[in-house]
N, C-alpha and C. Protein backbone atom coordinates (compact mmCIF):
# COMPACT_ATOMS: atom_id res chain seq x y z
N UNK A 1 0.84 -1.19 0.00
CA UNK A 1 0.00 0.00 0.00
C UNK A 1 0.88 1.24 0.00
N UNK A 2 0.53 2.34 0.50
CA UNK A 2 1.18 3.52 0.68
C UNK A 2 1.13 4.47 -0.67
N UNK A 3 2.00 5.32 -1.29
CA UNK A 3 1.97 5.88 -2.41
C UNK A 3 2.34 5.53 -3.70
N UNK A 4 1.55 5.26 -4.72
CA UNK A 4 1.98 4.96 -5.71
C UNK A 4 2.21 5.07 -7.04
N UNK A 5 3.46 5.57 -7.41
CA UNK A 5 4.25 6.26 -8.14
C UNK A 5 4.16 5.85 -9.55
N UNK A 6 3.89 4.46 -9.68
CA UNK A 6 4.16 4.03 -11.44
C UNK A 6 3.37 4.00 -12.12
N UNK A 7 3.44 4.62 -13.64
CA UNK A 7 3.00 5.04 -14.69
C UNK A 7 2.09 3.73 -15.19
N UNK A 8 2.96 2.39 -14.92
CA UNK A 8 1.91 1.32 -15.12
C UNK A 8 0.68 1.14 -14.16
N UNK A 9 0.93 1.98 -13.35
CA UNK A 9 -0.53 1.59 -12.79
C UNK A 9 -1.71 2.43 -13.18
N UNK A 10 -1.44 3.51 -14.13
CA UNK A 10 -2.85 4.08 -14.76
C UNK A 10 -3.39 3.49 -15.85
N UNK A 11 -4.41 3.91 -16.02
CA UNK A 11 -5.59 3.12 -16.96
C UNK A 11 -4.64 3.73 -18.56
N UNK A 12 -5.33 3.18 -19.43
CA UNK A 12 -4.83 3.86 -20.51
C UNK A 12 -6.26 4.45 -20.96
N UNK A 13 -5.79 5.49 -21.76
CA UNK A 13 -4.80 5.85 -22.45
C UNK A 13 -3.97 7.07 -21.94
N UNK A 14 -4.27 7.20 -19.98
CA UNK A 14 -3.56 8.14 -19.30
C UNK A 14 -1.91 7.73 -19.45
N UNK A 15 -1.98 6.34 -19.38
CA UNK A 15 -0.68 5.52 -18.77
C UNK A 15 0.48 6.30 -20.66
N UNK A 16 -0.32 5.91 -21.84
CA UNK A 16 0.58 6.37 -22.78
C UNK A 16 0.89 7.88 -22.91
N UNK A 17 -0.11 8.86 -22.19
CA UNK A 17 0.00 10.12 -22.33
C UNK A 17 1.19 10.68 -21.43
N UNK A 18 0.76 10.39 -20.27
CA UNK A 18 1.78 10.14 -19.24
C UNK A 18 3.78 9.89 -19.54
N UNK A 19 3.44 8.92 -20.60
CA UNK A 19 4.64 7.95 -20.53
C UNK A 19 5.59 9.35 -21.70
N UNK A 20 4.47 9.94 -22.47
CA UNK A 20 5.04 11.00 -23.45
C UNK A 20 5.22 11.80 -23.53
N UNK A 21 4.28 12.98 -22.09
CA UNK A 21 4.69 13.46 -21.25
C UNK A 21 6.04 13.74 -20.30
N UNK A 22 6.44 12.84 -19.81
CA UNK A 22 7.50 12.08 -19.26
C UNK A 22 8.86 12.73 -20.21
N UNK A 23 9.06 11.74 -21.16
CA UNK A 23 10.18 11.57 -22.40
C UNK A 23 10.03 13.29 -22.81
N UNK A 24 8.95 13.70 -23.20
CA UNK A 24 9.43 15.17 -23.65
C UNK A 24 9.68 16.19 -22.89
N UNK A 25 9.54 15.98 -21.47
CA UNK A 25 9.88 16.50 -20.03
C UNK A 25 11.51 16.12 -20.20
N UNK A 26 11.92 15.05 -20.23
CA UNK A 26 13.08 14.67 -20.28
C UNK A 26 14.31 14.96 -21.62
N UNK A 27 13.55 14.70 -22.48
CA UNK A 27 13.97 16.34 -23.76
C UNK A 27 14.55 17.14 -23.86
N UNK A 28 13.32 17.67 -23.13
CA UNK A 28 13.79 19.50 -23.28
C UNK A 28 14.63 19.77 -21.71
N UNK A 29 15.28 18.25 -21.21
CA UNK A 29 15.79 18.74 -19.63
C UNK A 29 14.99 19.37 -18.67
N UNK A 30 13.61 19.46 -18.59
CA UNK A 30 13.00 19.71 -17.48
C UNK A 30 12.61 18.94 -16.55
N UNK A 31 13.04 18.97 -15.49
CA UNK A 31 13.03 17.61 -14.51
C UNK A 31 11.77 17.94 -13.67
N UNK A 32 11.33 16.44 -13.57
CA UNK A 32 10.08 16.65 -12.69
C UNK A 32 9.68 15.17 -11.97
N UNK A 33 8.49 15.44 -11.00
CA UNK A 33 8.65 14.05 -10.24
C UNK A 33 7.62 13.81 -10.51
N UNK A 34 7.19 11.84 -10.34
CA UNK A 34 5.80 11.79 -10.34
C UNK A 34 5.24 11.53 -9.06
N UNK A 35 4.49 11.83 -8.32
CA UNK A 35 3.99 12.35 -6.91
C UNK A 35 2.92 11.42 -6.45
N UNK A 36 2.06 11.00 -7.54
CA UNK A 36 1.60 10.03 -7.13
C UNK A 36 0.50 9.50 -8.06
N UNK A 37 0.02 8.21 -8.84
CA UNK A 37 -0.52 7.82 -9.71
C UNK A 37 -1.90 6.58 -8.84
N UNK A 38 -2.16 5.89 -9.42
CA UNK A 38 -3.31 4.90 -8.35
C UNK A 38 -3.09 4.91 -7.05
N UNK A 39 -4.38 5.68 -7.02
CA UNK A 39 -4.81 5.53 -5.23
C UNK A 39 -5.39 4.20 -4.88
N UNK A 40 -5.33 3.73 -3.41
CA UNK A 40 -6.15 3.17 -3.04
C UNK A 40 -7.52 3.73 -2.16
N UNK A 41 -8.70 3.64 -2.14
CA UNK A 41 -9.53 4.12 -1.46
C UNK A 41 -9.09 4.68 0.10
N UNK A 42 -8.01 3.43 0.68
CA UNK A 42 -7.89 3.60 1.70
C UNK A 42 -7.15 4.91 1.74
N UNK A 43 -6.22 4.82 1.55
CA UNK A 43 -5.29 6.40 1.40
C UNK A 43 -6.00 7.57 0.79
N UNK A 44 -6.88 7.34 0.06
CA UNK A 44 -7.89 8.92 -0.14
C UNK A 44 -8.92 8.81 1.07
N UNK A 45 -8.84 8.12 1.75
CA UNK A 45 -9.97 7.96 3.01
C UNK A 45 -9.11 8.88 3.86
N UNK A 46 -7.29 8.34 4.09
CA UNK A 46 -6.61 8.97 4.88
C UNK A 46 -6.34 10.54 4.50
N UNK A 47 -6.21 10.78 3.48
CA UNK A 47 -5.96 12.20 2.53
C UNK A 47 -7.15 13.26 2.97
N UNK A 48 -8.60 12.37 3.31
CA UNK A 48 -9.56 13.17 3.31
C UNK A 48 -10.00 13.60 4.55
N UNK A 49 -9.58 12.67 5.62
CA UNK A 49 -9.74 13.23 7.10
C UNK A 49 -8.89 13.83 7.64
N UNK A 50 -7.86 14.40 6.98
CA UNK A 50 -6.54 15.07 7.50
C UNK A 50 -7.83 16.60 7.30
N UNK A 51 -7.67 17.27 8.18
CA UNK A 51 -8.02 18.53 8.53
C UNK A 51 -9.48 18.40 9.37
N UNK A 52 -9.78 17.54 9.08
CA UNK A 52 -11.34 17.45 9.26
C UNK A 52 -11.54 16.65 11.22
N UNK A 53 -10.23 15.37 10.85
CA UNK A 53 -10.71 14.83 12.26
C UNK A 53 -9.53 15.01 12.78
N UNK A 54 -8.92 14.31 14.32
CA UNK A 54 -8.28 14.80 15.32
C UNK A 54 -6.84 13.99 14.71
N UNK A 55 -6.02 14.46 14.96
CA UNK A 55 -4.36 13.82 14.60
C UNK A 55 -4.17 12.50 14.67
N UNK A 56 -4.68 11.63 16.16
CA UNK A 56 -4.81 10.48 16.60
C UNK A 56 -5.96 9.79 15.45
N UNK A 57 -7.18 10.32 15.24
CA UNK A 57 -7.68 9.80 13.91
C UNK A 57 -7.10 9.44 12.57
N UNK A 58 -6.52 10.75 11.87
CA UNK A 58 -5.95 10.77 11.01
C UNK A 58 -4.88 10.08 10.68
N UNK A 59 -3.94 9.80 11.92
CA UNK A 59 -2.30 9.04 11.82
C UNK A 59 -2.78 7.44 11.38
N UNK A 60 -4.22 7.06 12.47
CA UNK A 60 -4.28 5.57 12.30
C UNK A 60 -5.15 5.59 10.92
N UNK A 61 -5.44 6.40 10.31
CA UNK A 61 -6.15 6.01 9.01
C UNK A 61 -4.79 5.88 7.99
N UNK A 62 -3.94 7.21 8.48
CA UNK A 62 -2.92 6.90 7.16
C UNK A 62 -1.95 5.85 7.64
N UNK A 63 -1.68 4.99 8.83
CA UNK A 63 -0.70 3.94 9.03
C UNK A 63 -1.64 2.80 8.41
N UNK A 64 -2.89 2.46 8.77
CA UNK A 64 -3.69 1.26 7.61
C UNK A 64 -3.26 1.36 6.25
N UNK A 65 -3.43 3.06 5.62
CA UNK A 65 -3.32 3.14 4.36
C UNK A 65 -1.77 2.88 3.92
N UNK A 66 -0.40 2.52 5.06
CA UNK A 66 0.21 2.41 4.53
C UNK A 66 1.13 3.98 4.13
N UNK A 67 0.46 5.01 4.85
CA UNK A 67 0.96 6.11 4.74
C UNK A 67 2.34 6.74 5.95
N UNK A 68 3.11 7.57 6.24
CA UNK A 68 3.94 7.67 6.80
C UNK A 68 2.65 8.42 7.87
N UNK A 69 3.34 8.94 9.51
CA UNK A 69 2.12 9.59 10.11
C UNK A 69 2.94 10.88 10.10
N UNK A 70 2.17 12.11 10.46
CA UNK A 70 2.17 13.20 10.38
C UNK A 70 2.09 13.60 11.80
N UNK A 71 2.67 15.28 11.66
CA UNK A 71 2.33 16.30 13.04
C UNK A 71 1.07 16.72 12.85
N UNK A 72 0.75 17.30 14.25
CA UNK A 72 -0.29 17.86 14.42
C UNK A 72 -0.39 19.24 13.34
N UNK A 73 0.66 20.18 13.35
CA UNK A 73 0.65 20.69 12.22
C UNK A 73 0.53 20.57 10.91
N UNK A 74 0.27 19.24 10.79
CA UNK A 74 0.53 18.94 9.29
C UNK A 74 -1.18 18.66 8.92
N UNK A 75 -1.71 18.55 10.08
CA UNK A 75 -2.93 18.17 9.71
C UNK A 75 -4.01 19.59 9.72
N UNK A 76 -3.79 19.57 8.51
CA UNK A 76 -5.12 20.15 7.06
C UNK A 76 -5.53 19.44 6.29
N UNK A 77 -6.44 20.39 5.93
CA UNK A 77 -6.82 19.73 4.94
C UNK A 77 -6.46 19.77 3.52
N UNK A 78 -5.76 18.64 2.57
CA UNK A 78 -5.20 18.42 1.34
C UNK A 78 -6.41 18.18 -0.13
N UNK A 79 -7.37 17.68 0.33
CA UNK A 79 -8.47 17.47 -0.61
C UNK A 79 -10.26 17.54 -0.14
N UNK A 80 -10.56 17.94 -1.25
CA UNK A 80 -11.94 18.11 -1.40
C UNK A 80 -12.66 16.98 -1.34
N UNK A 81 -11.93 16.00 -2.10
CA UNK A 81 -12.74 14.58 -2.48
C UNK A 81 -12.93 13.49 -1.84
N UNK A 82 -13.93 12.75 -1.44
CA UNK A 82 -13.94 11.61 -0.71
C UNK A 82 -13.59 10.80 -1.87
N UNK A 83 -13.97 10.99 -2.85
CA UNK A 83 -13.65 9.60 -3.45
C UNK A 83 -12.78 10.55 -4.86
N UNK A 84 -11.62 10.02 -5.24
CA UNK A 84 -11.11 10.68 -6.03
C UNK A 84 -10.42 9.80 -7.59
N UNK A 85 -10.58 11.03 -8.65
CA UNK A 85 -10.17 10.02 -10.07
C UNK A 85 -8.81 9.50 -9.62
N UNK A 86 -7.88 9.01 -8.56
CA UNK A 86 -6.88 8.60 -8.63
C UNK A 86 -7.58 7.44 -8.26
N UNK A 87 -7.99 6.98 -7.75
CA UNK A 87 -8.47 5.81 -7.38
C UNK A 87 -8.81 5.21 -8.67
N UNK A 88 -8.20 3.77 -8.68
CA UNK A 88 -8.31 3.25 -10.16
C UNK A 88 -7.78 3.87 -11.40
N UNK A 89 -6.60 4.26 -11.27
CA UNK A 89 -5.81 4.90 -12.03
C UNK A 89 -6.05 5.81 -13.36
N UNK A 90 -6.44 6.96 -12.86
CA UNK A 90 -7.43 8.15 -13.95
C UNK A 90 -7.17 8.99 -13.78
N UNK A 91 -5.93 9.31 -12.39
CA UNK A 91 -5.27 10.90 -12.68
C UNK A 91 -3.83 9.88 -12.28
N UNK A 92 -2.67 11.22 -12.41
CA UNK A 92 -1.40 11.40 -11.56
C UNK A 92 -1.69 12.58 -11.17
N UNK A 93 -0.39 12.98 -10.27
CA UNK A 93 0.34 13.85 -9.74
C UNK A 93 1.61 14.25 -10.02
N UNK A 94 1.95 15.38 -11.00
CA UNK A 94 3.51 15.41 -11.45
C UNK A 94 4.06 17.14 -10.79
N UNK A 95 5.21 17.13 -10.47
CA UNK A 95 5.29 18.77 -9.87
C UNK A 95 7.33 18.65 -10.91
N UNK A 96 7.65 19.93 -10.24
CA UNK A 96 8.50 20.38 -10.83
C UNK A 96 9.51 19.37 -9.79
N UNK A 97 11.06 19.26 -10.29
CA UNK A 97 12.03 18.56 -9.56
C UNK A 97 12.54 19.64 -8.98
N UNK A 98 13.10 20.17 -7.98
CA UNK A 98 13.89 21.50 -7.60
C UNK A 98 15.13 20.65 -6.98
N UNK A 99 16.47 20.89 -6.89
CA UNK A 99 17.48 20.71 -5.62
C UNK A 99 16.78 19.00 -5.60
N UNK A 100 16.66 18.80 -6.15
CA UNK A 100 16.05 16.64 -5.99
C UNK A 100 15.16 16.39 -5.32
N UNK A 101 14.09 17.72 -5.17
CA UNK A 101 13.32 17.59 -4.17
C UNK A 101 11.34 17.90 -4.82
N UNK A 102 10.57 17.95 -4.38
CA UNK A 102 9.12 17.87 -5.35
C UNK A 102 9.30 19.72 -4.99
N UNK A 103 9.21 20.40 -6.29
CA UNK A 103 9.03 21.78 -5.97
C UNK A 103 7.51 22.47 -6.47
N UNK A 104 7.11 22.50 -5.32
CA UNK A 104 5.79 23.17 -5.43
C UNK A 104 5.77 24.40 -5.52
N UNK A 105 5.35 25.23 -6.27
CA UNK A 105 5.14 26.73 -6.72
C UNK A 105 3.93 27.30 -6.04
């Protein structure tokens, strides 16, 4: 469980868009990460009670899901969706690479 990163796990014809995406990212030298591709329900269950319920809630939803646990600060809220197109592989998540690190703008 936990986060999952590979391009084979989206549906197609995301998985070939993705994959071409990718290569012409790699091209033109623009580096970037992929952040996260098929969800499992469980981990958008954990994604979705972060802000909403108490830290001690949230940690044991994301240790089932296989997720790392978080501070009390960390807990906001990240999404709108209870149930989201990552689940069953119908989105990713790609951000910029900065210093080897996910650079969010």
């Amino acid at each position: 469980m936990g986060i999952n990163r590979s391009i084979d796990a989206l549906q197609e014809p995301l998985a070939q868009a993705a994959r071409w995406f990718l290569t012409r990212c790699s091209e033109e030298h623009i580096p970037v990460l992929v952040i996260e591709t098929n969800r499992t329900q469980a981990v958008q269950d954990a994604y979705y009670a972060q802000g909403r319920k108490p830290i001690t809630e949230v940690n044991t939803l994301r240790k089932k899901a296989g997720l790392y646990l978080i501070k009390e600060r960390e807990n906001r809220v990240i999404t709108k969706a209870r149930i989201s197109t990552h689940t069953g592989g119908r989105a990713l998540d790609i951000c910029l690479e900065i210093a080897g690190k996910p650079g969010f703008l």
